[in-house]
PDB file of N, CA and C in Angstrom:
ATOM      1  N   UNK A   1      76.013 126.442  66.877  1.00  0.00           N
ATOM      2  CA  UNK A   1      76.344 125.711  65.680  1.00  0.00           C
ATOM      3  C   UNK A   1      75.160 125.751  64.722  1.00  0.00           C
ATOM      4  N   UNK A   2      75.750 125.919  63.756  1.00  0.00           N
ATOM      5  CA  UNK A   2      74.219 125.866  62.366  1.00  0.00           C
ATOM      6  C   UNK A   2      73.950 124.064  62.335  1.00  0.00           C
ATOM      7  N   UNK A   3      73.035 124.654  61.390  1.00  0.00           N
ATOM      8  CA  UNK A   3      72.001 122.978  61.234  1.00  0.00           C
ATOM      9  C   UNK A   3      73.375 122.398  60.215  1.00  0.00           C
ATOM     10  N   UNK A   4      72.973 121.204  60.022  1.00  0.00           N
ATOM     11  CA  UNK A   4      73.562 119.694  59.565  1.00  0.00           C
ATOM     12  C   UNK A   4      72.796 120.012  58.630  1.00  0.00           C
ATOM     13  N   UNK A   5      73.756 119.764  56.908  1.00  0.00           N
ATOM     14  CA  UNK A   5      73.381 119.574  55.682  1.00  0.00           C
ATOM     15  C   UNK A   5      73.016 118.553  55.041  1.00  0.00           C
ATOM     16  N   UNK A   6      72.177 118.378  54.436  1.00  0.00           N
ATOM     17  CA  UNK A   6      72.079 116.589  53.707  1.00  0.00           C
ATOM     18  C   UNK A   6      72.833 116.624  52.802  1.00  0.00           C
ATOM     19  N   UNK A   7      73.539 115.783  52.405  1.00  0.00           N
ATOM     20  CA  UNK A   7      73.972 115.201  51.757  1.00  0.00           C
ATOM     21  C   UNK A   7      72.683 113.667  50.905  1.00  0.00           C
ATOM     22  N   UNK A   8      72.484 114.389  49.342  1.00  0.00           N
ATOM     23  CA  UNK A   8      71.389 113.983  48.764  1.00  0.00           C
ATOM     24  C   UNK A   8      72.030 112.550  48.094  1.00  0.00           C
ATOM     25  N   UNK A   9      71.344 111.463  48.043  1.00  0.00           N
ATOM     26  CA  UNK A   9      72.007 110.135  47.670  1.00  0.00           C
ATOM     27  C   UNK A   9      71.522 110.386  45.906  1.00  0.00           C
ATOM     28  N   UNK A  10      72.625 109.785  45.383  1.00  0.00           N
ATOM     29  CA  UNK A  10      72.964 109.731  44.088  1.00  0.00           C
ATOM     30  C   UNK A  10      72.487 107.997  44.063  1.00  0.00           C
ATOM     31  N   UNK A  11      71.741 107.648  43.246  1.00  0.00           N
ATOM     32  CA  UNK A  11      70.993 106.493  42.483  1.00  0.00           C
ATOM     33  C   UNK A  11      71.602 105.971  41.535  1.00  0.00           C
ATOM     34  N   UNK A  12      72.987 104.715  42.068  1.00  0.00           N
ATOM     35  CA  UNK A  12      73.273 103.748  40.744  1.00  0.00           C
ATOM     36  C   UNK A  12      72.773 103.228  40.109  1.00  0.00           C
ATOM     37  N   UNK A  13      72.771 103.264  38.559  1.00  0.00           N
ATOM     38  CA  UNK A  13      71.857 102.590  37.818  1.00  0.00           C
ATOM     39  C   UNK A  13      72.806 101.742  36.659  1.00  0.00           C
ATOM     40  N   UNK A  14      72.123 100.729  36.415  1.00  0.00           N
ATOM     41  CA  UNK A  14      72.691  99.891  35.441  1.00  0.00           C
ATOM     42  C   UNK A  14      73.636 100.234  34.136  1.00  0.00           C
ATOM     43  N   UNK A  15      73.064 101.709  34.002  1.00  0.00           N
ATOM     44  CA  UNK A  15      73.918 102.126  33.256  1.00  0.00           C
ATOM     45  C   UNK A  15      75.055 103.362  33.257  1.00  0.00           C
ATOM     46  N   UNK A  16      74.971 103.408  34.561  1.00  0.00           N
ATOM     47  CA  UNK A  16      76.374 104.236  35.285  1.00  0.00           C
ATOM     48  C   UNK A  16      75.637 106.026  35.309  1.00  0.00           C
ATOM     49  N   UNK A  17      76.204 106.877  36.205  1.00  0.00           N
ATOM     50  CA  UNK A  17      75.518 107.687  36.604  1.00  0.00           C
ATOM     51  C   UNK A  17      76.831 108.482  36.371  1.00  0.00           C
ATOM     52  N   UNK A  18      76.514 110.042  36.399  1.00  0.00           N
ATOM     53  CA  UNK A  18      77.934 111.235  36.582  1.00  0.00           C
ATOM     54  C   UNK A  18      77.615 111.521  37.901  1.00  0.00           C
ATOM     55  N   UNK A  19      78.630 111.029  38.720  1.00  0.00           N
ATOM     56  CA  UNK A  19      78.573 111.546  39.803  1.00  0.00           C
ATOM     57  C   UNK A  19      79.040 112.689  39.677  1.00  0.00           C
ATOM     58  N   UNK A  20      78.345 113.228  41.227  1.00  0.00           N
ATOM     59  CA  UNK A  20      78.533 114.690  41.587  1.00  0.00           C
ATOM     60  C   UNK A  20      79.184 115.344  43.432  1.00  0.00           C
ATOM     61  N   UNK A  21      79.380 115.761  43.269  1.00  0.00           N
ATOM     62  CA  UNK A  21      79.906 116.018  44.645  1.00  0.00           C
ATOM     63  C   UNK A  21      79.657 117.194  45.285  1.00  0.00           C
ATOM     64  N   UNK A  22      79.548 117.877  46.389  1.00  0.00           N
ATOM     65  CA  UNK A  22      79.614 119.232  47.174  1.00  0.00           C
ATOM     66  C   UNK A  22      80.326 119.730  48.223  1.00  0.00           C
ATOM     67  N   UNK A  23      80.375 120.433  48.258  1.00  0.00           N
ATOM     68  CA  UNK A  23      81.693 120.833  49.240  1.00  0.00           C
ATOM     69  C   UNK A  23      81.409 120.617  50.792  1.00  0.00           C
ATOM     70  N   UNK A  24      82.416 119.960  50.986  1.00  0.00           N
ATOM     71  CA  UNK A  24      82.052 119.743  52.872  1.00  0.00           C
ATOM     72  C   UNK A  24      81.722 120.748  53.567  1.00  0.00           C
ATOM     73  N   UNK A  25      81.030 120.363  54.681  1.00  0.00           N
ATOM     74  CA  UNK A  25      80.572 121.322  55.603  1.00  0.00           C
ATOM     75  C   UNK A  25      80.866 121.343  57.236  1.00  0.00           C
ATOM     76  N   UNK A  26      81.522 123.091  57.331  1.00  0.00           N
ATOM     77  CA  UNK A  26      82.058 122.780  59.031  1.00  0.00           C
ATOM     78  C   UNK A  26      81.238 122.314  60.300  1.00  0.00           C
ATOM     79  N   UNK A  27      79.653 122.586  59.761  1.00  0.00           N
ATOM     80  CA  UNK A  27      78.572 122.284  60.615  1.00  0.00           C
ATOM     81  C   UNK A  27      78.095 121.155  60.736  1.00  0.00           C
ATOM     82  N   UNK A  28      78.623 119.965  60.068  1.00  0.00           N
ATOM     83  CA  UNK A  28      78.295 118.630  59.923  1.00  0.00           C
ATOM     84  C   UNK A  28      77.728 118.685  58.742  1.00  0.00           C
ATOM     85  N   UNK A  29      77.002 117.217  58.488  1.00  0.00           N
ATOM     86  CA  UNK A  29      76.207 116.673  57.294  1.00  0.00           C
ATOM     87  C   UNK A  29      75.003 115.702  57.898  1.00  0.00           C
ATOM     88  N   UNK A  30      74.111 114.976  57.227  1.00  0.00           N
ATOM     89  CA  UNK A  30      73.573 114.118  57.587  1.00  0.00           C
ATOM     90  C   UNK A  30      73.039 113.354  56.259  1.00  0.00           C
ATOM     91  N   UNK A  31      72.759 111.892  56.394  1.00  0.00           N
ATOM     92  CA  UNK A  31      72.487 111.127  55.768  1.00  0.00           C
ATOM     93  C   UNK A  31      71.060 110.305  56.141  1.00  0.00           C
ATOM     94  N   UNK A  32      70.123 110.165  55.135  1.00  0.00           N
ATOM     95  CA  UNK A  32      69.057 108.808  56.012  1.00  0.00           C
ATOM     96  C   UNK A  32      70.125 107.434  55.777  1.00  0.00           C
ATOM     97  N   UNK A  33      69.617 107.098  56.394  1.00  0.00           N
ATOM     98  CA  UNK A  33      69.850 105.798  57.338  1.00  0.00           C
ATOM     99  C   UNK A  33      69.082 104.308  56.917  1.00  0.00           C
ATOM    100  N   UNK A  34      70.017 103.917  55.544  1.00  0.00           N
ATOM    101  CA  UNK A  34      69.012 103.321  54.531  1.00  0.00           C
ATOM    102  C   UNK A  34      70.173 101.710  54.774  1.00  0.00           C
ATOM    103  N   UNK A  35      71.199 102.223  55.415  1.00  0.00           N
ATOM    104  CA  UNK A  35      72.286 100.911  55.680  1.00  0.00           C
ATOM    105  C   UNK A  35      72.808 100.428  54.207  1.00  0.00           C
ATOM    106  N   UNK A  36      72.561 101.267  53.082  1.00  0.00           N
ATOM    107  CA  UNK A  36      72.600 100.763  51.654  1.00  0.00           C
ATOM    108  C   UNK A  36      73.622 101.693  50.462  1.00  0.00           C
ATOM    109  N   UNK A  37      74.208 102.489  51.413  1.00  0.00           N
ATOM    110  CA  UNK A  37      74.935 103.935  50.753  1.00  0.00           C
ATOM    111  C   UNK A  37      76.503 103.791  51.618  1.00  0.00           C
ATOM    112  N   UNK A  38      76.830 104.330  50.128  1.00  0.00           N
ATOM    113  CA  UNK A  38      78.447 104.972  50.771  1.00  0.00           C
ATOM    114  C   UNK A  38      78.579 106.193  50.573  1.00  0.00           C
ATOM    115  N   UNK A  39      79.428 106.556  51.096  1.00  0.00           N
ATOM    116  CA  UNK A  39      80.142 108.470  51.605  1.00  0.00           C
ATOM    117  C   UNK A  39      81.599 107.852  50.110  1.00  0.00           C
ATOM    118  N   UNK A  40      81.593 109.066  49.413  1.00  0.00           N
ATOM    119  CA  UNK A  40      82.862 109.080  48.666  1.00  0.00           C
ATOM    120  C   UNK A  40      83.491 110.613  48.943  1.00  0.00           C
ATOM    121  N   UNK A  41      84.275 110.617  49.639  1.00  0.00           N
ATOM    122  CA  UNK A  41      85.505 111.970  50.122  1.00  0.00           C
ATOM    123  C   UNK A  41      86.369 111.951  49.462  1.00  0.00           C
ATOM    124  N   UNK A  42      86.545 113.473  48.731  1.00  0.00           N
ATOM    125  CA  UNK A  42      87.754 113.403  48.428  1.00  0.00           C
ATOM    126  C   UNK A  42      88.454 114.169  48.803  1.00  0.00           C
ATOM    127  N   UNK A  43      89.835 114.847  49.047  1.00  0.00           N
ATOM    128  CA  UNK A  43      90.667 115.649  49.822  1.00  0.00           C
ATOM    129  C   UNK A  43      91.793 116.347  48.799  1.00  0.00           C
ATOM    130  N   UNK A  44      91.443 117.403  48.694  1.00  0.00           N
ATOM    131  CA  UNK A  44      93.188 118.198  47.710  1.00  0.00           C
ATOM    132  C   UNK A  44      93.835 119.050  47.859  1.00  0.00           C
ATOM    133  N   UNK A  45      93.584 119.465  49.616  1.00  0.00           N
ATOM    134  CA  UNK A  45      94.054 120.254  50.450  1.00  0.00           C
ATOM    135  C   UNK A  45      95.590 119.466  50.975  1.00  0.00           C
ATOM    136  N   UNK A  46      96.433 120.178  51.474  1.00  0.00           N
ATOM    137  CA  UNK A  46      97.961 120.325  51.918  1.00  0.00           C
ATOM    138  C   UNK A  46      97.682 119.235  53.535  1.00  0.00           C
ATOM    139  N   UNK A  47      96.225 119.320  54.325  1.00  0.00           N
ATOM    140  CA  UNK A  47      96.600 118.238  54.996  1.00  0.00           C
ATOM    141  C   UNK A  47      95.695 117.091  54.912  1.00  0.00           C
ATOM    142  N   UNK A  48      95.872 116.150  55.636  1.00  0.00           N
ATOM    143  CA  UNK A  48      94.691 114.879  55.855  1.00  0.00           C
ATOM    144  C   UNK A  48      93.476 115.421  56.626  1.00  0.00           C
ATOM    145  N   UNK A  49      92.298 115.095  56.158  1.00  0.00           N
ATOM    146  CA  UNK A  49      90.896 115.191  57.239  1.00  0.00           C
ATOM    147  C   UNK A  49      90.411 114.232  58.036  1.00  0.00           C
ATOM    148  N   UNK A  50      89.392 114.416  59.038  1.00  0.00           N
ATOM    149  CA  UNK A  50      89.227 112.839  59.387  1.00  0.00           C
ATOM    150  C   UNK A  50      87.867 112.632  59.464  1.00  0.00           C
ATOM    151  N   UNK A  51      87.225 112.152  58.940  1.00  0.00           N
ATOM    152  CA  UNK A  51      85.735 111.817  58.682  1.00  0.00           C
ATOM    153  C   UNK A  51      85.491 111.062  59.892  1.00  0.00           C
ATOM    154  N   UNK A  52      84.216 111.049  60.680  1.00  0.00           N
ATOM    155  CA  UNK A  52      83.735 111.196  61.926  1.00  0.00           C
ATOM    156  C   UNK A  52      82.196 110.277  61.737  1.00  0.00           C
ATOM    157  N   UNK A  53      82.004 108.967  62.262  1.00  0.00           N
ATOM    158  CA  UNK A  53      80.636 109.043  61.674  1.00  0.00           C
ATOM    159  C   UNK A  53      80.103 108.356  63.015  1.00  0.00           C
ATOM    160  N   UNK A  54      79.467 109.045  63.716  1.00  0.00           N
ATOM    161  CA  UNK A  54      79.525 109.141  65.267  1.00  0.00           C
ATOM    162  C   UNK A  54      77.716 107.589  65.008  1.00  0.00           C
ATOM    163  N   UNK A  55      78.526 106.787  66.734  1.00  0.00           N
ATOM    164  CA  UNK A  55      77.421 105.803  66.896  1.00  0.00           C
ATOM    165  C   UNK A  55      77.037 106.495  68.151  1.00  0.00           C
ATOM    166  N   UNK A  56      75.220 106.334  67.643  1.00  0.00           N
ATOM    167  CA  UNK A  56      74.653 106.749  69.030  1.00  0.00           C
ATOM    168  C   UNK A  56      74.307 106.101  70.033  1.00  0.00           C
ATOM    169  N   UNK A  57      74.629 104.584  69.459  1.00  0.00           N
ATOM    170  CA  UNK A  57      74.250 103.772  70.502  1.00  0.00           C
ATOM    171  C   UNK A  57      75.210 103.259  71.539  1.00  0.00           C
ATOM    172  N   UNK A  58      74.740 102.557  72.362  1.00  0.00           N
ATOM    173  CA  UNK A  58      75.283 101.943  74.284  1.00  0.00           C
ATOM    174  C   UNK A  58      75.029 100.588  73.893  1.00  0.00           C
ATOM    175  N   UNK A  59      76.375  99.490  74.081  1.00  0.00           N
ATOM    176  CA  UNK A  59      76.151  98.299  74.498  1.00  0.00           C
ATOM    177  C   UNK A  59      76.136  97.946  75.625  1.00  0.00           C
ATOM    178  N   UNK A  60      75.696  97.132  76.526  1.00  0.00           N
ATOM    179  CA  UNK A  60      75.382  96.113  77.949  1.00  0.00           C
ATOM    180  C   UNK A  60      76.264  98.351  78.664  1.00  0.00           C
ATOM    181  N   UNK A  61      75.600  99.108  78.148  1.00  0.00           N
ATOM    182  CA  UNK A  61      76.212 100.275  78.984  1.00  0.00           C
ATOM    183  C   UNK A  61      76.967 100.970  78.715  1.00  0.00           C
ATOM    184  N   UNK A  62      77.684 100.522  77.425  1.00  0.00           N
ATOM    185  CA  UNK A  62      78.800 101.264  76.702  1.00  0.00           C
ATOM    186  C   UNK A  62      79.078 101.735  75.583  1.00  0.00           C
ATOM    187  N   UNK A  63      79.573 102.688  75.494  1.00  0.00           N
ATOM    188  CA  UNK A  63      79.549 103.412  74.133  1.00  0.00           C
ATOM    189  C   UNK A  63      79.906 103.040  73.230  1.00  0.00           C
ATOM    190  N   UNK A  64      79.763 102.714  72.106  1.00  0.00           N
ATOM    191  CA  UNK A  64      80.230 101.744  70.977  1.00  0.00           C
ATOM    192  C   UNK A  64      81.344 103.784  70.041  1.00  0.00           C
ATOM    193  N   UNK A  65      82.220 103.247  69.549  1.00  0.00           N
ATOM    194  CA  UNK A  65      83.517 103.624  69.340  1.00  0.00           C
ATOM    195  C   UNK A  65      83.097 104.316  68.285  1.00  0.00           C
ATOM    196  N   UNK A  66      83.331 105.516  67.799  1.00  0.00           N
ATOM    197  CA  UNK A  66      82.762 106.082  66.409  1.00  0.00           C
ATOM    198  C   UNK A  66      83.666 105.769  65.308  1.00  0.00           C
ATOM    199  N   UNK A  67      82.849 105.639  64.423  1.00  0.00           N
ATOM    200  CA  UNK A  67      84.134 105.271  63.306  1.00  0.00           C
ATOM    201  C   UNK A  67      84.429 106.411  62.479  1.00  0.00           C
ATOM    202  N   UNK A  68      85.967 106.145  62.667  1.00  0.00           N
ATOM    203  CA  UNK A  68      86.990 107.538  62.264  1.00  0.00           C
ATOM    204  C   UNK A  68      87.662 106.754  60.820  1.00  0.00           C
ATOM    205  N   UNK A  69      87.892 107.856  59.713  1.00  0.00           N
ATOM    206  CA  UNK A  69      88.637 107.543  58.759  1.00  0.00           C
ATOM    207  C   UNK A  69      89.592 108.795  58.427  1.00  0.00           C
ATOM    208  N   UNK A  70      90.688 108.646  57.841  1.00  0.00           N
ATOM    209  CA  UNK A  70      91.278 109.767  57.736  1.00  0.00           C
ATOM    210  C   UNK A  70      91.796 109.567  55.939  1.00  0.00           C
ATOM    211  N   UNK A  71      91.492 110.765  55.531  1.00  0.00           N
ATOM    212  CA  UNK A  71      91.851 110.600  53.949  1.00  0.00           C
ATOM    213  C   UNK A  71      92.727 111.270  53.843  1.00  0.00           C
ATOM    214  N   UNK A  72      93.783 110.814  53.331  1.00  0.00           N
ATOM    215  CA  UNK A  72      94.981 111.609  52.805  1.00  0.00           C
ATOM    216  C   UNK A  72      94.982 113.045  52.397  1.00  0.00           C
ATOM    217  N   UNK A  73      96.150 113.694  52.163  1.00  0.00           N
ATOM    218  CA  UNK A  73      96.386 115.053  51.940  1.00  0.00           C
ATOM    219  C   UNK A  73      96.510 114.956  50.537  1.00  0.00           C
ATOM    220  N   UNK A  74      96.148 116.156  49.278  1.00  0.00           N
ATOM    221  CA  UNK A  74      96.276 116.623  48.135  1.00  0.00           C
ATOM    222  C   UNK A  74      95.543 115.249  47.207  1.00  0.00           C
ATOM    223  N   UNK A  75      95.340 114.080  47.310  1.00  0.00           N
ATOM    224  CA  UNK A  75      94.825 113.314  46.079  1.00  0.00           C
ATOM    225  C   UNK A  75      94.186 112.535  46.973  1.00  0.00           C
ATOM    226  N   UNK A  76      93.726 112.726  48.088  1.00  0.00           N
ATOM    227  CA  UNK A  76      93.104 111.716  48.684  1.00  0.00           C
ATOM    228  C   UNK A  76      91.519 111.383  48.474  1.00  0.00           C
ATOM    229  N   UNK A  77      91.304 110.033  48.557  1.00  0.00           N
ATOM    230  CA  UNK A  77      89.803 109.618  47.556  1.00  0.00           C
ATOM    231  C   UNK A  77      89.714 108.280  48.562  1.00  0.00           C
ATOM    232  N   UNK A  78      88.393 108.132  49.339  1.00  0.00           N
ATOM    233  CA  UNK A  78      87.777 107.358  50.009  1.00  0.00           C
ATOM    234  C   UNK A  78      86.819 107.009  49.823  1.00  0.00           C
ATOM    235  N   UNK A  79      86.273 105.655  49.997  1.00  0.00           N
ATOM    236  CA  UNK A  79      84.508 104.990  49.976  1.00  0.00           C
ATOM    237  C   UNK A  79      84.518 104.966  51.380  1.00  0.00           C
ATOM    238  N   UNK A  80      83.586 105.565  51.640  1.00  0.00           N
ATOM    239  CA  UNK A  80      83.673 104.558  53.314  1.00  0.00           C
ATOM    240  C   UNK A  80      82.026 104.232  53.428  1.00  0.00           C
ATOM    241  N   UNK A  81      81.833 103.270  53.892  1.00  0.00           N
ATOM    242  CA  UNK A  81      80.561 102.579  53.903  1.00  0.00           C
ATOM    243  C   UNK A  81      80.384 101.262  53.541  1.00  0.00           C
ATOM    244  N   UNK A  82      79.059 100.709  53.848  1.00  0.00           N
ATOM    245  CA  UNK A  82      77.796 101.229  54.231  1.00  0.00           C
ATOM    246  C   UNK A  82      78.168 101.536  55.657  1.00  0.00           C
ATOM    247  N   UNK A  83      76.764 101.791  55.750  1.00  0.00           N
ATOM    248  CA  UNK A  83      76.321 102.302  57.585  1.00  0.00           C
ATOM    249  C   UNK A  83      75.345 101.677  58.131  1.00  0.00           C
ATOM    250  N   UNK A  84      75.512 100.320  59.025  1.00  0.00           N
ATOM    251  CA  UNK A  84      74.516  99.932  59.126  1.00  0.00           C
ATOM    252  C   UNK A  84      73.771 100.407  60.587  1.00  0.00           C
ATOM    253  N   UNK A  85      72.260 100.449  59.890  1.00  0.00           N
ATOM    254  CA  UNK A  85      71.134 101.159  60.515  1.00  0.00           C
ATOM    255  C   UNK A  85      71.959 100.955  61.738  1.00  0.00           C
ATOM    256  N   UNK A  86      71.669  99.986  62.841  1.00  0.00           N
ATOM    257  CA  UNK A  86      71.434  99.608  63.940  1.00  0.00           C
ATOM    258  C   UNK A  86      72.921 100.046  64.817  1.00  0.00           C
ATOM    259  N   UNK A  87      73.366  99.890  63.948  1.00  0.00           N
ATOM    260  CA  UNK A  87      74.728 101.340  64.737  1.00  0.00           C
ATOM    261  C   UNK A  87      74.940 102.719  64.565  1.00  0.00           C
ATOM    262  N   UNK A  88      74.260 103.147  63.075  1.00  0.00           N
ATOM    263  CA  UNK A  88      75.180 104.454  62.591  1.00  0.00           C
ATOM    264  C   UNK A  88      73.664 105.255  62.920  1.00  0.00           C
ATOM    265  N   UNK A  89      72.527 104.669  62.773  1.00  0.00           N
ATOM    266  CA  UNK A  89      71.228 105.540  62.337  1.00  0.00           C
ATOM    267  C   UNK A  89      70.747 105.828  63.693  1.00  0.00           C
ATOM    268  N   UNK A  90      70.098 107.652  63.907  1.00  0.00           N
ATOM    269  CA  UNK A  90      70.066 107.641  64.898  1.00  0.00           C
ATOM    270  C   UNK A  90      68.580 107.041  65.342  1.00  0.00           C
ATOM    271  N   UNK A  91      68.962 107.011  66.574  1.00  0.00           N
ATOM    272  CA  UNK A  91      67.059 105.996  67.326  1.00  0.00           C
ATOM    273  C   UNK A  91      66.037 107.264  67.491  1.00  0.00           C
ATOM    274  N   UNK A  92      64.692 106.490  67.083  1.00  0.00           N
ATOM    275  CA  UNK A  92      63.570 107.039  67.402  1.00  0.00           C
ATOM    276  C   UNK A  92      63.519 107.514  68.452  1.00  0.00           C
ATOM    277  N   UNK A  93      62.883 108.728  68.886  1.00  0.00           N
ATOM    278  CA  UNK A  93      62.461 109.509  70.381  1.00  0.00           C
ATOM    279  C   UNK A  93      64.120 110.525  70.495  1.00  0.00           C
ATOM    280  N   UNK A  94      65.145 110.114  69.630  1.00  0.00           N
ATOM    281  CA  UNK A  94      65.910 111.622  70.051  1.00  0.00           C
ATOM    282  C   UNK A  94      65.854 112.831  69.201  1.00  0.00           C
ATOM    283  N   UNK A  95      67.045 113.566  68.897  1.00  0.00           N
ATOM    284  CA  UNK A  95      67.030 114.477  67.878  1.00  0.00           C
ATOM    285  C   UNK A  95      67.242 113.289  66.187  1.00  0.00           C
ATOM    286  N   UNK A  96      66.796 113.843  65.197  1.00  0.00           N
ATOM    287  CA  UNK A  96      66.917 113.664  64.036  1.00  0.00           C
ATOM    288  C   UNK A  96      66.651 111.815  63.923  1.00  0.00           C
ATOM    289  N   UNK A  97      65.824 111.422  64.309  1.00  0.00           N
ATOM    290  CA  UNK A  97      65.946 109.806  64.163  1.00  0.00           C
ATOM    291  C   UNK A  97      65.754 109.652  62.561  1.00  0.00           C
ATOM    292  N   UNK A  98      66.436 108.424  62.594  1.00  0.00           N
ATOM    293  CA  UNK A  98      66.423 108.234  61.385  1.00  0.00           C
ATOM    294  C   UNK A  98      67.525 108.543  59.856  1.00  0.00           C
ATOM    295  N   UNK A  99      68.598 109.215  60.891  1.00  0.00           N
ATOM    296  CA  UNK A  99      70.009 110.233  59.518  1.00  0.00           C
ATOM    297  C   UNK A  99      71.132 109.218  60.772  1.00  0.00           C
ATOM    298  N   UNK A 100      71.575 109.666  59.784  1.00  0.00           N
ATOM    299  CA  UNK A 100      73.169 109.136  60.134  1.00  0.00           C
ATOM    300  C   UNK A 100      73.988 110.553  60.179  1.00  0.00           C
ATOM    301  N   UNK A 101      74.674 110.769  61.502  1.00  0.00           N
ATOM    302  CA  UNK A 101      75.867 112.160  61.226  1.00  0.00           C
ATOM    303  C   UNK A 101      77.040 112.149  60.758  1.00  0.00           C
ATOM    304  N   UNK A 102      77.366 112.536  59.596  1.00  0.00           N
ATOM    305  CA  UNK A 102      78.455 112.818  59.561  1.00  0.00           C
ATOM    306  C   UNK A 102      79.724 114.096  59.800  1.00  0.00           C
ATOM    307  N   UNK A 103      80.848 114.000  60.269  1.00  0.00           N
ATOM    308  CA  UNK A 103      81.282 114.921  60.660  1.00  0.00           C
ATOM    309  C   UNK A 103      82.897 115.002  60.411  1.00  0.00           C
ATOM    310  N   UNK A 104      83.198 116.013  59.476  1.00  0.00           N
ATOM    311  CA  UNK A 104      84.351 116.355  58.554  1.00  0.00           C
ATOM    312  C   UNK A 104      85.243 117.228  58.740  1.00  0.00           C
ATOM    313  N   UNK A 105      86.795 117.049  59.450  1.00  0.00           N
ATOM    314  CA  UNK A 105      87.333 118.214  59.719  1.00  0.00           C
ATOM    315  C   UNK A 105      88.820 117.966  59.732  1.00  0.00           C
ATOM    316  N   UNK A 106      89.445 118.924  58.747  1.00  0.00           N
ATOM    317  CA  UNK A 106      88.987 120.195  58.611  1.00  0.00           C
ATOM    318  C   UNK A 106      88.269 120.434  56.797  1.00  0.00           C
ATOM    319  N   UNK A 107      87.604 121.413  56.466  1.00  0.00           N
ATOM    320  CA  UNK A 107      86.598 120.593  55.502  1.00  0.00           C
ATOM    321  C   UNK A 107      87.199 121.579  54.378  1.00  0.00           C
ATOM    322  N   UNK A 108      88.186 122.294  54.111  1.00  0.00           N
ATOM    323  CA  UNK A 108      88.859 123.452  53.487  1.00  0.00           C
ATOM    324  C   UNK A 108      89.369 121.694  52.115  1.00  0.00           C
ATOM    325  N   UNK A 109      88.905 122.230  51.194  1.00  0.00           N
ATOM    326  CA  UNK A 109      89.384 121.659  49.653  1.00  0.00           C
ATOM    327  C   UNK A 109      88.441 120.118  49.947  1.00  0.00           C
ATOM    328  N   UNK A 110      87.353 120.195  50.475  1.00  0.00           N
ATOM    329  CA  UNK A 110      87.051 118.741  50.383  1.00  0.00           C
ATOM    330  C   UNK A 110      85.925 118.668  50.075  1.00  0.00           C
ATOM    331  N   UNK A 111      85.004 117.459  49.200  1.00  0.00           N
ATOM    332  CA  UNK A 111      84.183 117.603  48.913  1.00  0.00           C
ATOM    333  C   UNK A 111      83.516 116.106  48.886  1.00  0.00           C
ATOM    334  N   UNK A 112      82.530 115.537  49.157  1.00  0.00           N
ATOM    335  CA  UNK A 112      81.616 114.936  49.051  1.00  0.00           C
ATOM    336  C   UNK A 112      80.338 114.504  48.306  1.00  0.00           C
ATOM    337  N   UNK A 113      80.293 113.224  48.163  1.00  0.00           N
ATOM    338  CA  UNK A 113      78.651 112.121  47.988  1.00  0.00           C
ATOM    339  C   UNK A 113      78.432 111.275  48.349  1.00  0.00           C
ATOM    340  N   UNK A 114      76.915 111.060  48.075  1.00  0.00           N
ATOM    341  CA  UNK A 114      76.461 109.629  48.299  1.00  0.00           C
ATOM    342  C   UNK A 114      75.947 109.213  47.502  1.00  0.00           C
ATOM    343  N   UNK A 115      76.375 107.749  47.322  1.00  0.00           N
ATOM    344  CA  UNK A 115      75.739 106.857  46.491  1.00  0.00           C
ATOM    345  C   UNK A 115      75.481 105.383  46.821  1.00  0.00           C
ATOM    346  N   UNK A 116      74.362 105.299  46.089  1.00  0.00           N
ATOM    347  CA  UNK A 116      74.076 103.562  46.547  1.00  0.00           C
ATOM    348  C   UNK A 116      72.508 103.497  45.557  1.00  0.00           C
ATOM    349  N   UNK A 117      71.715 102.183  46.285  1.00  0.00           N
ATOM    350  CA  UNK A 117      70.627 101.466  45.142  1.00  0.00           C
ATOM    351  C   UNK A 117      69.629 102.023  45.803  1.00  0.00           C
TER     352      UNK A 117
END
């Protein structure tokens, strides 16, 4: 598998910003892990995708549940977020500490950002 793309956070400002977007990626994405940003997906492909935003952490032993969203087919438009650190961000001492993964499929007509303060 290739490397995980960032996805670069877009900076709301008081006086409104042009957002921008980029095209999803089959290799994943990644985000830092600021607990202060949302993911905006949009979808204009023939089916639904399902956005993937995997927790790395174990409660009392157990895997805490990844959170799945699925955006509609041909006009579909999602916020999903925030992400907070202490579930979504990965922990110090593994791979990539510090990003959040995201993971998009199938990623054909879809495109992505982030934004937050």
């Amino acid at each position: 598998m290739a490397e995980r793309t960032e996805i670069a956070k877009q900076t709301i400002a008081q006086d409104g910003i042009a957002p921008s977007f980029e095209a999803a990626s089959a290799d994943g994405h990644y985000i830092e892990g600021s607990g202060n940003d949302y993911l905006e997906v949009k979808n204009t492909s023939a089916s639904p995708v399902t956005v993937t935003v995997p927790t790395p952490i174990k409660v009392a032993g157990l895997e805490v549940e990844d959170l799945e969203v699925v955006v509609p087919a041909t006009s579909g438009h999602k916020k999903i977020g925030p992400f907070m650190p202490r579930a979504f961000t990965r922990p110090p001492g593994g791979a990539d500490p510090g990003v959040v993964y995201v993971d998009i499929d199938p990623v054909a007509d879809v495109t992505v950002g982030l934004f937050g303060f």
